[in-house]
PDB file of N, CA and C in Angstrom:
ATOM      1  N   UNK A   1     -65.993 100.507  77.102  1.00  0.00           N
ATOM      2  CA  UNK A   1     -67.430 100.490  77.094  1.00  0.00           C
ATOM      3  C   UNK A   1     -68.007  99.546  78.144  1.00  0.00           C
ATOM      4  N   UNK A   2     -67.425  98.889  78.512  1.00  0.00           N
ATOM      5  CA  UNK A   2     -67.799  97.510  79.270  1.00  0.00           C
ATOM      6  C   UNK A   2     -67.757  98.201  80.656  1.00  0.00           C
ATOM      7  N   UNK A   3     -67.765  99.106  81.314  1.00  0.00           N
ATOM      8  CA  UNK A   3     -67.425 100.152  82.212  1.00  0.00           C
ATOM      9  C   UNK A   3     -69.113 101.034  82.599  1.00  0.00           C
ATOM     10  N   UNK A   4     -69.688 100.871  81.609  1.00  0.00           N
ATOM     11  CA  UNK A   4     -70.623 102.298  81.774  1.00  0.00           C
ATOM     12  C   UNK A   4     -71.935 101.251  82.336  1.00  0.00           C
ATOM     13  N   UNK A   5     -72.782 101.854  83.136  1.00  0.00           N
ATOM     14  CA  UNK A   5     -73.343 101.247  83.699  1.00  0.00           C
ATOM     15  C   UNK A   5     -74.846 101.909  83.269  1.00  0.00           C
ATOM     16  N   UNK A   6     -76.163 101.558  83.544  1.00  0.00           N
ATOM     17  CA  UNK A   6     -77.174 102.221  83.135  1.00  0.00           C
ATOM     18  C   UNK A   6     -77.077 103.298  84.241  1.00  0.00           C
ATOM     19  N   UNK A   7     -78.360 104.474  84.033  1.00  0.00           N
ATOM     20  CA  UNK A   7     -78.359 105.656  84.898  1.00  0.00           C
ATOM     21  C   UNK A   7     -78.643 104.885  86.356  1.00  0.00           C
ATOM     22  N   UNK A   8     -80.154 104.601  86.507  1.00  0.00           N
ATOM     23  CA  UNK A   8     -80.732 103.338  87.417  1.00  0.00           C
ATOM     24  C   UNK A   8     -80.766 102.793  88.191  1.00  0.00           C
ATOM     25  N   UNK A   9     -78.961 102.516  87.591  1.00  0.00           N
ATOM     26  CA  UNK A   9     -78.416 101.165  88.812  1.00  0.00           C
ATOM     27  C   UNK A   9     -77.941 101.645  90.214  1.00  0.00           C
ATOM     28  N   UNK A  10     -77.657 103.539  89.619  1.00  0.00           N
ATOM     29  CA  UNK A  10     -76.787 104.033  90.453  1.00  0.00           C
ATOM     30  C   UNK A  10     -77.407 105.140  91.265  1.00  0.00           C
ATOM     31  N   UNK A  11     -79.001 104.959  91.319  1.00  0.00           N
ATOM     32  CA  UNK A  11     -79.721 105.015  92.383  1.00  0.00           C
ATOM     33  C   UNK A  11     -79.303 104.844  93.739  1.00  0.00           C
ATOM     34  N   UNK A  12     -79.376 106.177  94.424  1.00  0.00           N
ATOM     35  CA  UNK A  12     -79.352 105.387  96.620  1.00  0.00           C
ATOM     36  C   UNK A  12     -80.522 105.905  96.586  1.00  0.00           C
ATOM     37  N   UNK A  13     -81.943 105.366  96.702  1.00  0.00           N
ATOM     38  CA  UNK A  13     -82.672 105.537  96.828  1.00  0.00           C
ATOM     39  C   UNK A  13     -83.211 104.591  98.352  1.00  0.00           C
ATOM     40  N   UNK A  14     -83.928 104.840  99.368  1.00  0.00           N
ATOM     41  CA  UNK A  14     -84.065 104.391 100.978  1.00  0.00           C
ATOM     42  C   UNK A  14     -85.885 104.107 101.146  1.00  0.00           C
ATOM     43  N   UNK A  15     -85.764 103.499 102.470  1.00  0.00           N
ATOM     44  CA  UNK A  15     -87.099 103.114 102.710  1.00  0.00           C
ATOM     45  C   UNK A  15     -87.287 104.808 103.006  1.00  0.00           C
ATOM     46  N   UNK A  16     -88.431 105.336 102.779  1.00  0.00           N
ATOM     47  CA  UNK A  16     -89.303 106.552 102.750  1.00  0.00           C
ATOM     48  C   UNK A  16     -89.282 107.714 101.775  1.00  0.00           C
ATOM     49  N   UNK A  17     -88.258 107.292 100.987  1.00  0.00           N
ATOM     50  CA  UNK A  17     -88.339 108.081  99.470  1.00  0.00           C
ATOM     51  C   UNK A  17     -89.484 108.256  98.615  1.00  0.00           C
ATOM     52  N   UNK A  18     -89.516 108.966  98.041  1.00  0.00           N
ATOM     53  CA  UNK A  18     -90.268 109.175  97.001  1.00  0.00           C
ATOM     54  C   UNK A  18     -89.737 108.590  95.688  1.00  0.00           C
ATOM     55  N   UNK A  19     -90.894 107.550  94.853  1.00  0.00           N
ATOM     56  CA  UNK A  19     -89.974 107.299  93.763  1.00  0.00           C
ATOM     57  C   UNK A  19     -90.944 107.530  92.349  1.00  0.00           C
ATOM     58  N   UNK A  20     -90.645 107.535  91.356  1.00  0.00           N
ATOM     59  CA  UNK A  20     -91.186 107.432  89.971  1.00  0.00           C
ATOM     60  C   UNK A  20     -90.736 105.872  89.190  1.00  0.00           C
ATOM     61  N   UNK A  21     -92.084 105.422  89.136  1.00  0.00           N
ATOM     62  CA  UNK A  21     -91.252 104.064  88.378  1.00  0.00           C
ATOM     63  C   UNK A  21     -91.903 104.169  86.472  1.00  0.00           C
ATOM     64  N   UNK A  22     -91.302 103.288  86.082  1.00  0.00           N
ATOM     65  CA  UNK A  22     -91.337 103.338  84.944  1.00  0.00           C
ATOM     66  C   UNK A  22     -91.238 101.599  84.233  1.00  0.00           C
ATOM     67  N   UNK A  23     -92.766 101.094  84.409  1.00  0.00           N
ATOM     68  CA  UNK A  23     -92.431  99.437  84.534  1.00  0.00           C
ATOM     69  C   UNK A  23     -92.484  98.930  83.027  1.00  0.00           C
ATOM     70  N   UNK A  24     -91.338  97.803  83.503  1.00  0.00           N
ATOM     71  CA  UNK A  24     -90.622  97.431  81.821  1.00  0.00           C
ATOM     72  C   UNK A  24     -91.906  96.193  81.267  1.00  0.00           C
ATOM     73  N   UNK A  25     -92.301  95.676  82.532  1.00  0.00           N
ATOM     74  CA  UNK A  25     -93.098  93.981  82.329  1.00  0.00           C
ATOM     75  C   UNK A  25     -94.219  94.474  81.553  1.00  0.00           C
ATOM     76  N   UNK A  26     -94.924  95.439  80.763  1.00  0.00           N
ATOM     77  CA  UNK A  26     -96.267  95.777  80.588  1.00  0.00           C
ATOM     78  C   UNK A  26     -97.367  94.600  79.899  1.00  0.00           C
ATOM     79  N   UNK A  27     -96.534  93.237  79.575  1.00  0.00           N
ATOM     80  CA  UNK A  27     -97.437  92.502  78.860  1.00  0.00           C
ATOM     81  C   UNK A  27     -98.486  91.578  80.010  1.00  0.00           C
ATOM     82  N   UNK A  28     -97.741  91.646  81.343  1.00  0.00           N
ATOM     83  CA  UNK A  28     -98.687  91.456  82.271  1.00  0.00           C
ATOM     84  C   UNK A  28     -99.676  91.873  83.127  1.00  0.00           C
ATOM     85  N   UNK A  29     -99.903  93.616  82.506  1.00  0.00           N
ATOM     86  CA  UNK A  29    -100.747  94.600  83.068  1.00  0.00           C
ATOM     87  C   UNK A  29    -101.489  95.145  82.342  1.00  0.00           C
ATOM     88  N   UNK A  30    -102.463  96.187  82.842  1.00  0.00           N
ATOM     89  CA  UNK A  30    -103.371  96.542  81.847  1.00  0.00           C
ATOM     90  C   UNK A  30    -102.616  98.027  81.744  1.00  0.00           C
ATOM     91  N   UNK A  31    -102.673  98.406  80.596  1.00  0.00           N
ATOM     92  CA  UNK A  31    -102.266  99.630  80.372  1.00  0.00           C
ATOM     93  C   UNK A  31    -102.587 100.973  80.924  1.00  0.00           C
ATOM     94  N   UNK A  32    -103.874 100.298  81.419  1.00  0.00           N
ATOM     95  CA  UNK A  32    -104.149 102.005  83.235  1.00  0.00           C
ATOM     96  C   UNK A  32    -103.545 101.773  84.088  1.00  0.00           C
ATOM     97  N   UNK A  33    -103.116 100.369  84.100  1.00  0.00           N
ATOM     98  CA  UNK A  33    -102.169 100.426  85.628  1.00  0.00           C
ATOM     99  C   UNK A  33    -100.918 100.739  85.672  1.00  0.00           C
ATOM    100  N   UNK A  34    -100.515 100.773  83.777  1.00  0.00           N
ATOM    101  CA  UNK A  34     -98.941 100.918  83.723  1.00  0.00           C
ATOM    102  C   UNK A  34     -98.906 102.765  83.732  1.00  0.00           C
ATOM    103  N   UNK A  35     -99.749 103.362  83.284  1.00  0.00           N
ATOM    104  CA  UNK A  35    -100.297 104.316  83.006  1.00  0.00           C
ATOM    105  C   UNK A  35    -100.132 105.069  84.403  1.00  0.00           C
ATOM    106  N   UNK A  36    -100.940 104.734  85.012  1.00  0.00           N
ATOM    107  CA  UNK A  36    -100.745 105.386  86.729  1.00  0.00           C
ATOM    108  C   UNK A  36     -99.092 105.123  86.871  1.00  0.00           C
ATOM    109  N   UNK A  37     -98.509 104.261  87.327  1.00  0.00           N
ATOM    110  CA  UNK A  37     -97.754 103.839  87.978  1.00  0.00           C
ATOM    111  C   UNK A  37     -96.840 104.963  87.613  1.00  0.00           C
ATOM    112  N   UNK A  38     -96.875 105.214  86.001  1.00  0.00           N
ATOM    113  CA  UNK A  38     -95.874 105.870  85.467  1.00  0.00           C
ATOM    114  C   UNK A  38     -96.231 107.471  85.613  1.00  0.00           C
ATOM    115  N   UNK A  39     -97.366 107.835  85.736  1.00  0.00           N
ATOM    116  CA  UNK A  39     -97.479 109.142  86.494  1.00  0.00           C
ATOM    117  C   UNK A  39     -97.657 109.729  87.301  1.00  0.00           C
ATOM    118  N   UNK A  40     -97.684 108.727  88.385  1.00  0.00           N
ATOM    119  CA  UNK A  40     -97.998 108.955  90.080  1.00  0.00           C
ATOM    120  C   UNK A  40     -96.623 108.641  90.895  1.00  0.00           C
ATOM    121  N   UNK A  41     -96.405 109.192  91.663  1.00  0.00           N
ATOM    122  CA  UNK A  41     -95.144 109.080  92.331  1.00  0.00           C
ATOM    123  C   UNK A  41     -95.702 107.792  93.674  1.00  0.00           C
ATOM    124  N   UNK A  42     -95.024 107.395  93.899  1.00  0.00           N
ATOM    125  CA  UNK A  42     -94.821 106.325  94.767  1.00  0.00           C
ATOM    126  C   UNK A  42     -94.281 106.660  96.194  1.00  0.00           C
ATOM    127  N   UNK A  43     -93.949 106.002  97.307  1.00  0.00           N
ATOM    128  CA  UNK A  43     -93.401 105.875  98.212  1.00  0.00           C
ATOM    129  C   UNK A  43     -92.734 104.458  98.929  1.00  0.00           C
ATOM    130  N   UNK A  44     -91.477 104.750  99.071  1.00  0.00           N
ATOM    131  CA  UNK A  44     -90.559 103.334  99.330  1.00  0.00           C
ATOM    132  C   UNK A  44     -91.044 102.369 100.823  1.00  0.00           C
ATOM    133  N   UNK A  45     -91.808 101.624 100.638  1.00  0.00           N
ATOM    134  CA  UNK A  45     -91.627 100.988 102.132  1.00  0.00           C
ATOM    135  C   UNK A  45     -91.529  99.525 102.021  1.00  0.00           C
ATOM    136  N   UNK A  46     -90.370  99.016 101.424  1.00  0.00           N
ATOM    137  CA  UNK A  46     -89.764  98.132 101.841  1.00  0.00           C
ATOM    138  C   UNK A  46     -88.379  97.736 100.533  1.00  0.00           C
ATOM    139  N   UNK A  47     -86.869  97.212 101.029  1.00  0.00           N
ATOM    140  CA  UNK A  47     -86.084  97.035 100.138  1.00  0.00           C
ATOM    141  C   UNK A  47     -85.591  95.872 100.424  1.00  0.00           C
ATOM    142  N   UNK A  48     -85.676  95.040  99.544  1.00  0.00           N
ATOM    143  CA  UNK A  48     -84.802  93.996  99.856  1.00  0.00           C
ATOM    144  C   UNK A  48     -83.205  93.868 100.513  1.00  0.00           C
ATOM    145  N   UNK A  49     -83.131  93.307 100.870  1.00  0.00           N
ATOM    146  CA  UNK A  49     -81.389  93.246 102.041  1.00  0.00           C
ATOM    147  C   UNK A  49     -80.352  93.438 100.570  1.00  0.00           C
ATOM    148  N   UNK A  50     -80.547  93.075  99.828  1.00  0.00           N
ATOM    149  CA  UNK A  50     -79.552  92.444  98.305  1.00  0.00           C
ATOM    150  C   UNK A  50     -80.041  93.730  97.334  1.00  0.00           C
ATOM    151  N   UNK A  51     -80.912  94.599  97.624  1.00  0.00           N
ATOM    152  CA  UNK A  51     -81.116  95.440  96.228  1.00  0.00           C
ATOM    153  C   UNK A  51     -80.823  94.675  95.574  1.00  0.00           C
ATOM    154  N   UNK A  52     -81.228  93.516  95.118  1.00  0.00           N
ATOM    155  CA  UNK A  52     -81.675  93.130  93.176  1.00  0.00           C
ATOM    156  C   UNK A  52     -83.070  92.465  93.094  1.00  0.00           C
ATOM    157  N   UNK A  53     -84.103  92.483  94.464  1.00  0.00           N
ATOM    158  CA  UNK A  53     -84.931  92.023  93.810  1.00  0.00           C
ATOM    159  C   UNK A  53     -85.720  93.045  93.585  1.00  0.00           C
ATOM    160  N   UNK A  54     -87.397  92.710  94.361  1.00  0.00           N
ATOM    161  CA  UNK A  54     -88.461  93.449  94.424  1.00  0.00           C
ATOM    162  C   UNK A  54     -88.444  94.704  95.178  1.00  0.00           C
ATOM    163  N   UNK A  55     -88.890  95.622  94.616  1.00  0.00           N
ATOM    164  CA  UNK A  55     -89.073  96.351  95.742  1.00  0.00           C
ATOM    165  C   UNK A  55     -90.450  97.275  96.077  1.00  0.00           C
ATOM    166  N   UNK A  56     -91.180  97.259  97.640  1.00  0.00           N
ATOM    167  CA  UNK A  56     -92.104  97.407  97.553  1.00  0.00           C
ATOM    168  C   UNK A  56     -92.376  99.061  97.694  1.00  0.00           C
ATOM    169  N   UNK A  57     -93.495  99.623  96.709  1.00  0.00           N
ATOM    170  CA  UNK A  57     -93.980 100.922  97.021  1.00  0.00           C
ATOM    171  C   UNK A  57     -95.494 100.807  97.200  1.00  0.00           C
ATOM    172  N   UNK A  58     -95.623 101.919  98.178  1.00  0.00           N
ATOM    173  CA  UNK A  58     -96.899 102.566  98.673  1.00  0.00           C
ATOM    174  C   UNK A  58     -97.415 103.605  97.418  1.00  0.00           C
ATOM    175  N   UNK A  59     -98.587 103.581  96.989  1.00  0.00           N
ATOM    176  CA  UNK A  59     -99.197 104.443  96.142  1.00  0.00           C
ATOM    177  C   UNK A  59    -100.610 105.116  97.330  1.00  0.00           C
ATOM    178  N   UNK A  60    -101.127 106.505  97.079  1.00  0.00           N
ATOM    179  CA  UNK A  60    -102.007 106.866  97.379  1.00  0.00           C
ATOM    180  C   UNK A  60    -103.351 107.589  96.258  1.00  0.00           C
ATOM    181  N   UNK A  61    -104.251 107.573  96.441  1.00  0.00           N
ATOM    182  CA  UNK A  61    -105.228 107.958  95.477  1.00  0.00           C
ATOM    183  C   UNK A  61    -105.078 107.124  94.358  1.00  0.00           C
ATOM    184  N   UNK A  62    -105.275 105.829  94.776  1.00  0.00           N
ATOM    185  CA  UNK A  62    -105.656 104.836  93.855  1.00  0.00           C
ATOM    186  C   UNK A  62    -106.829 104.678  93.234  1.00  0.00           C
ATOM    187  N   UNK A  63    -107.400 104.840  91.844  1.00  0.00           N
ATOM    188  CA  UNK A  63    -108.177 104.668  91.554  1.00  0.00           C
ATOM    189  C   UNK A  63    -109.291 103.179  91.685  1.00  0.00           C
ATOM    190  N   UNK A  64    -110.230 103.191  92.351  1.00  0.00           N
ATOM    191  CA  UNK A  64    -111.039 101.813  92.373  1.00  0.00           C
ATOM    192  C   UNK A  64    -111.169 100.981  91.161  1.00  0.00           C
ATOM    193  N   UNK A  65    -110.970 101.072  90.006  1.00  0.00           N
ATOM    194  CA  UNK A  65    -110.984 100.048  88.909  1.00  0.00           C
ATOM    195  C   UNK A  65    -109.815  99.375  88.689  1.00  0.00           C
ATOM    196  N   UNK A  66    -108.407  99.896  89.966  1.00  0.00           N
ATOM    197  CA  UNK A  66    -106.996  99.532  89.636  1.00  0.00           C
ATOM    198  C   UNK A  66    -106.685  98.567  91.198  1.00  0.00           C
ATOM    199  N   UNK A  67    -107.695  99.168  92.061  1.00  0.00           N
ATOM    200  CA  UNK A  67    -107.405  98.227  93.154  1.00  0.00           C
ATOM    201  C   UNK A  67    -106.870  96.661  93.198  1.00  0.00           C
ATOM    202  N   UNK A  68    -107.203  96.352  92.071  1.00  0.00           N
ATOM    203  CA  UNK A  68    -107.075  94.716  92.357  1.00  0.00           C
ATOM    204  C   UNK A  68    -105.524  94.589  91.721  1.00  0.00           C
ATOM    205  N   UNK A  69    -104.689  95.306  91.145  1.00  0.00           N
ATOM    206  CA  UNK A  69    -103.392  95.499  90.964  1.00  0.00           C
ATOM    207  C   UNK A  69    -102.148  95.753  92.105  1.00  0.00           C
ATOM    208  N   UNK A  70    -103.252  96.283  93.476  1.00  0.00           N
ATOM    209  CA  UNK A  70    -102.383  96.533  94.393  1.00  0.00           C
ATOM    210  C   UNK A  70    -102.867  95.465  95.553  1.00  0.00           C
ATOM    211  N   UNK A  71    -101.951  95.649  96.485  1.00  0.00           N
ATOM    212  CA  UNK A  71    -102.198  94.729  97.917  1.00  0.00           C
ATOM    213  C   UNK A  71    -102.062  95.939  99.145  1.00  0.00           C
ATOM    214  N   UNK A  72    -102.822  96.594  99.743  1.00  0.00           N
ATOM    215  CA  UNK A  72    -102.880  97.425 100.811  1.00  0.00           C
ATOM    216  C   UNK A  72    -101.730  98.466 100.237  1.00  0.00           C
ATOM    217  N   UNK A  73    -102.690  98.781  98.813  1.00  0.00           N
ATOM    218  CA  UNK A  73    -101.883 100.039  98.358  1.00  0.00           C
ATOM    219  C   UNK A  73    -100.501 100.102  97.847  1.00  0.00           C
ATOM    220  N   UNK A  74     -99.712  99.066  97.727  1.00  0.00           N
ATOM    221  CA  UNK A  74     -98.826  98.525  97.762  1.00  0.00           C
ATOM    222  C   UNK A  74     -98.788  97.659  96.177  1.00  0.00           C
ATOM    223  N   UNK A  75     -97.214  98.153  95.532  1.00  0.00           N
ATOM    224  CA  UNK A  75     -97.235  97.510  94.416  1.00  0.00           C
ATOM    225  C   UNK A  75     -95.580  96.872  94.761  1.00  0.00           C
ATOM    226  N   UNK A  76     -95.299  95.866  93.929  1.00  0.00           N
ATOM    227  CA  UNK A  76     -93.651  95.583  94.070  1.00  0.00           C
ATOM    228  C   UNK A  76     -93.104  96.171  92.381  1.00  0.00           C
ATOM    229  N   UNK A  77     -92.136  96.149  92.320  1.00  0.00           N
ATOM    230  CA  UNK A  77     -91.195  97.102  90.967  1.00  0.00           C
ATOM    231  C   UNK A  77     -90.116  96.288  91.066  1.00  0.00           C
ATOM    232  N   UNK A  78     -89.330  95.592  90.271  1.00  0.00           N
ATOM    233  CA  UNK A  78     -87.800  95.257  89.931  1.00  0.00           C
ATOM    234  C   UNK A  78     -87.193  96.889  90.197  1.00  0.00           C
ATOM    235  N   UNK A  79     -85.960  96.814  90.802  1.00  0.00           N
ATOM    236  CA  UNK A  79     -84.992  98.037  90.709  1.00  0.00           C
ATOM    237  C   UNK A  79     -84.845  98.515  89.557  1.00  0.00           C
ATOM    238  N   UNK A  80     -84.632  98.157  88.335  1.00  0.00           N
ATOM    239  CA  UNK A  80     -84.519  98.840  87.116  1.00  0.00           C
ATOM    240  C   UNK A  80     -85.522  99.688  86.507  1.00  0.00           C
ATOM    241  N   UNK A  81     -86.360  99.379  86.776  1.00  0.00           N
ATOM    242  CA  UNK A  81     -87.961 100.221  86.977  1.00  0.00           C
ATOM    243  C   UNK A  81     -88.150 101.508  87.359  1.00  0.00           C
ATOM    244  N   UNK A  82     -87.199 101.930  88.585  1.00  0.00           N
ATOM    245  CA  UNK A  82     -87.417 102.439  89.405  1.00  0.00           C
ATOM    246  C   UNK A  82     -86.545 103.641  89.032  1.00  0.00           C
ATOM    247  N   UNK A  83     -86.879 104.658  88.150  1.00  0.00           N
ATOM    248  CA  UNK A  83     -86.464 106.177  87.327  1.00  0.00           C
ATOM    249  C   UNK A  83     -85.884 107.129  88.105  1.00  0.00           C
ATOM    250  N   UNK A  84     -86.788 107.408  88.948  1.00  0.00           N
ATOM    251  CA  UNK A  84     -85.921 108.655  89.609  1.00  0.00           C
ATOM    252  C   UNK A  84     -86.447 108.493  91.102  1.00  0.00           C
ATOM    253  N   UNK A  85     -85.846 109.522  92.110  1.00  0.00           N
ATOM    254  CA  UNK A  85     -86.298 109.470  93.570  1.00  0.00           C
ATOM    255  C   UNK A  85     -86.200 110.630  94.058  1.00  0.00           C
ATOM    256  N   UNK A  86     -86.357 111.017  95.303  1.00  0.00           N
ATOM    257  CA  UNK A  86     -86.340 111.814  96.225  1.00  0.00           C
ATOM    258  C   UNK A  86     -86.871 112.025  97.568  1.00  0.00           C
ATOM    259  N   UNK A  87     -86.322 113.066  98.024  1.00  0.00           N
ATOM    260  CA  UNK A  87     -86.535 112.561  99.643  1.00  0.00           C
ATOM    261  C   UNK A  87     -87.593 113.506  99.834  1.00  0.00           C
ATOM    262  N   UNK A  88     -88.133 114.518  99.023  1.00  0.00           N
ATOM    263  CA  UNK A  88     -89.917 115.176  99.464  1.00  0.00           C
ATOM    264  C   UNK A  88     -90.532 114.884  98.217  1.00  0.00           C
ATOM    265  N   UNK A  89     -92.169 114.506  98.593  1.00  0.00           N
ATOM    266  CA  UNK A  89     -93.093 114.811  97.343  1.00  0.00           C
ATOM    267  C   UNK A  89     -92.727 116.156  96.569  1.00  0.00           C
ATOM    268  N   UNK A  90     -92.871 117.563  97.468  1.00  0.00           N
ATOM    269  CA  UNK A  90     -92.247 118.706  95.973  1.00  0.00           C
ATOM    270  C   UNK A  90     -91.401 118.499  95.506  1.00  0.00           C
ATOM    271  N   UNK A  91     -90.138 117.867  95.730  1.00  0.00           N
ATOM    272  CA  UNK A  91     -89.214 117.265  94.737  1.00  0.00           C
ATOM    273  C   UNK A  91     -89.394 116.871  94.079  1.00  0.00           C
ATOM    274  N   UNK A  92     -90.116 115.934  93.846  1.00  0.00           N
ATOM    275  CA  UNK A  92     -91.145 114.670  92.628  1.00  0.00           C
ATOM    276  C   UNK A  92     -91.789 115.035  92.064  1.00  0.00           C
ATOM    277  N   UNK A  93     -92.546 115.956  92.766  1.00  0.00           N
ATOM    278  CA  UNK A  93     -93.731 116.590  91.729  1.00  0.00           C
ATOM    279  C   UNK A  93     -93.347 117.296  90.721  1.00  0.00           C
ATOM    280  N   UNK A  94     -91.951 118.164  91.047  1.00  0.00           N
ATOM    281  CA  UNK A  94     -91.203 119.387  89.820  1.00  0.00           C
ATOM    282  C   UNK A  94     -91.034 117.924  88.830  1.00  0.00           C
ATOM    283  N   UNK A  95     -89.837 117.138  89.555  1.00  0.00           N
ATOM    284  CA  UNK A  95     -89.664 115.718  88.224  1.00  0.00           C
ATOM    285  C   UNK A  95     -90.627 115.801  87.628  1.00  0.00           C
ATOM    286  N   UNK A  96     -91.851 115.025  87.725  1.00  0.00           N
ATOM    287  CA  UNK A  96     -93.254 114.618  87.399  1.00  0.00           C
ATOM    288  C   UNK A  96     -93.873 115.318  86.207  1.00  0.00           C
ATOM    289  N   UNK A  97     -94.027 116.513  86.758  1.00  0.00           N
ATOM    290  CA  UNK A  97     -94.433 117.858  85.910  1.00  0.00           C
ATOM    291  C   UNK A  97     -93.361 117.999  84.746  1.00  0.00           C
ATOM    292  N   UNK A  98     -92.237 118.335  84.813  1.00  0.00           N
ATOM    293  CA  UNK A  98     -91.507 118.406  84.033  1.00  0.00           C
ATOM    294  C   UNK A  98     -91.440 117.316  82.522  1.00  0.00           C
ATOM    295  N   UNK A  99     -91.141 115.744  83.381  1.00  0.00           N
ATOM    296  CA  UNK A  99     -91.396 114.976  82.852  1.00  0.00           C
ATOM    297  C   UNK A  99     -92.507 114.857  81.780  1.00  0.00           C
ATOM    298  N   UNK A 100     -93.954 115.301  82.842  1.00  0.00           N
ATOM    299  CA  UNK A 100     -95.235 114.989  82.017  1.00  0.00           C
ATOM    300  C   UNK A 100     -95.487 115.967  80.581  1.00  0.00           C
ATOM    301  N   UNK A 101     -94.740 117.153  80.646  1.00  0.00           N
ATOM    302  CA  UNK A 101     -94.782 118.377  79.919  1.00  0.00           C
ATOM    303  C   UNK A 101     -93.225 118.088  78.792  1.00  0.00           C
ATOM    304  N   UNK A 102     -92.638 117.329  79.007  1.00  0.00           N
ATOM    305  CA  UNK A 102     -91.268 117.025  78.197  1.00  0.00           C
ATOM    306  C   UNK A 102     -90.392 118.279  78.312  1.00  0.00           C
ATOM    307  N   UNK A 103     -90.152 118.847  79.588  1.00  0.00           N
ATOM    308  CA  UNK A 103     -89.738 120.026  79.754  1.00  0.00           C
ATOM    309  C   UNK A 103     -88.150 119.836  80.136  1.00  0.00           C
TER     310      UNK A 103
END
């Protein structure tokens, strides 16, 4: 047992991916921002050298009452956060959809 690793970890996910996060911290956010985060797909632009820390994504069609959650659109995520990926938005979007519908 000491062998099995979470799904997560075993992510290759790259700077310009598409990602879905799914953030664990929620007692430091407001629940629209965890809310978006978790149904809007993201985009990778920046990884730490070490993959274990932060990592930064680009969001678009940010709502103005959530702005002050981001920095030039831009949120950071721990790697464990970070659910699924892909290398086109229609890729993400089938995830997304699927996901959002429990399909």
């Amino acid at each position: 047992m000491k062998f099995l690793k979470k799904f997560n970890e075993n992510l290759d996910y790259n700077v310009g991916d598409y990602v879905l996060v799914t953030p664990e911290s929620v007692a430091n956010m407001s629940k629209e921002y965890a809310d978006f985060v978790s149904n809007n797909y993201g985009k990778i632009v920046k990884i730490p050298s070490n993959r274990i820390n932060l990592t930064a994504i680009k969001y678009d069609n940010i709502p103005q009452n959530m702005m002050k959650y981001f920095k030039n659109n831009t949120s950071m995520f721990f790697n464990p956060e970070i659910v699924d990926y892909a290398k086109t938005k229609e890729e993400l979007e089938l995830k997304l959809s699927s996901r959002k519908y429990n399909l």
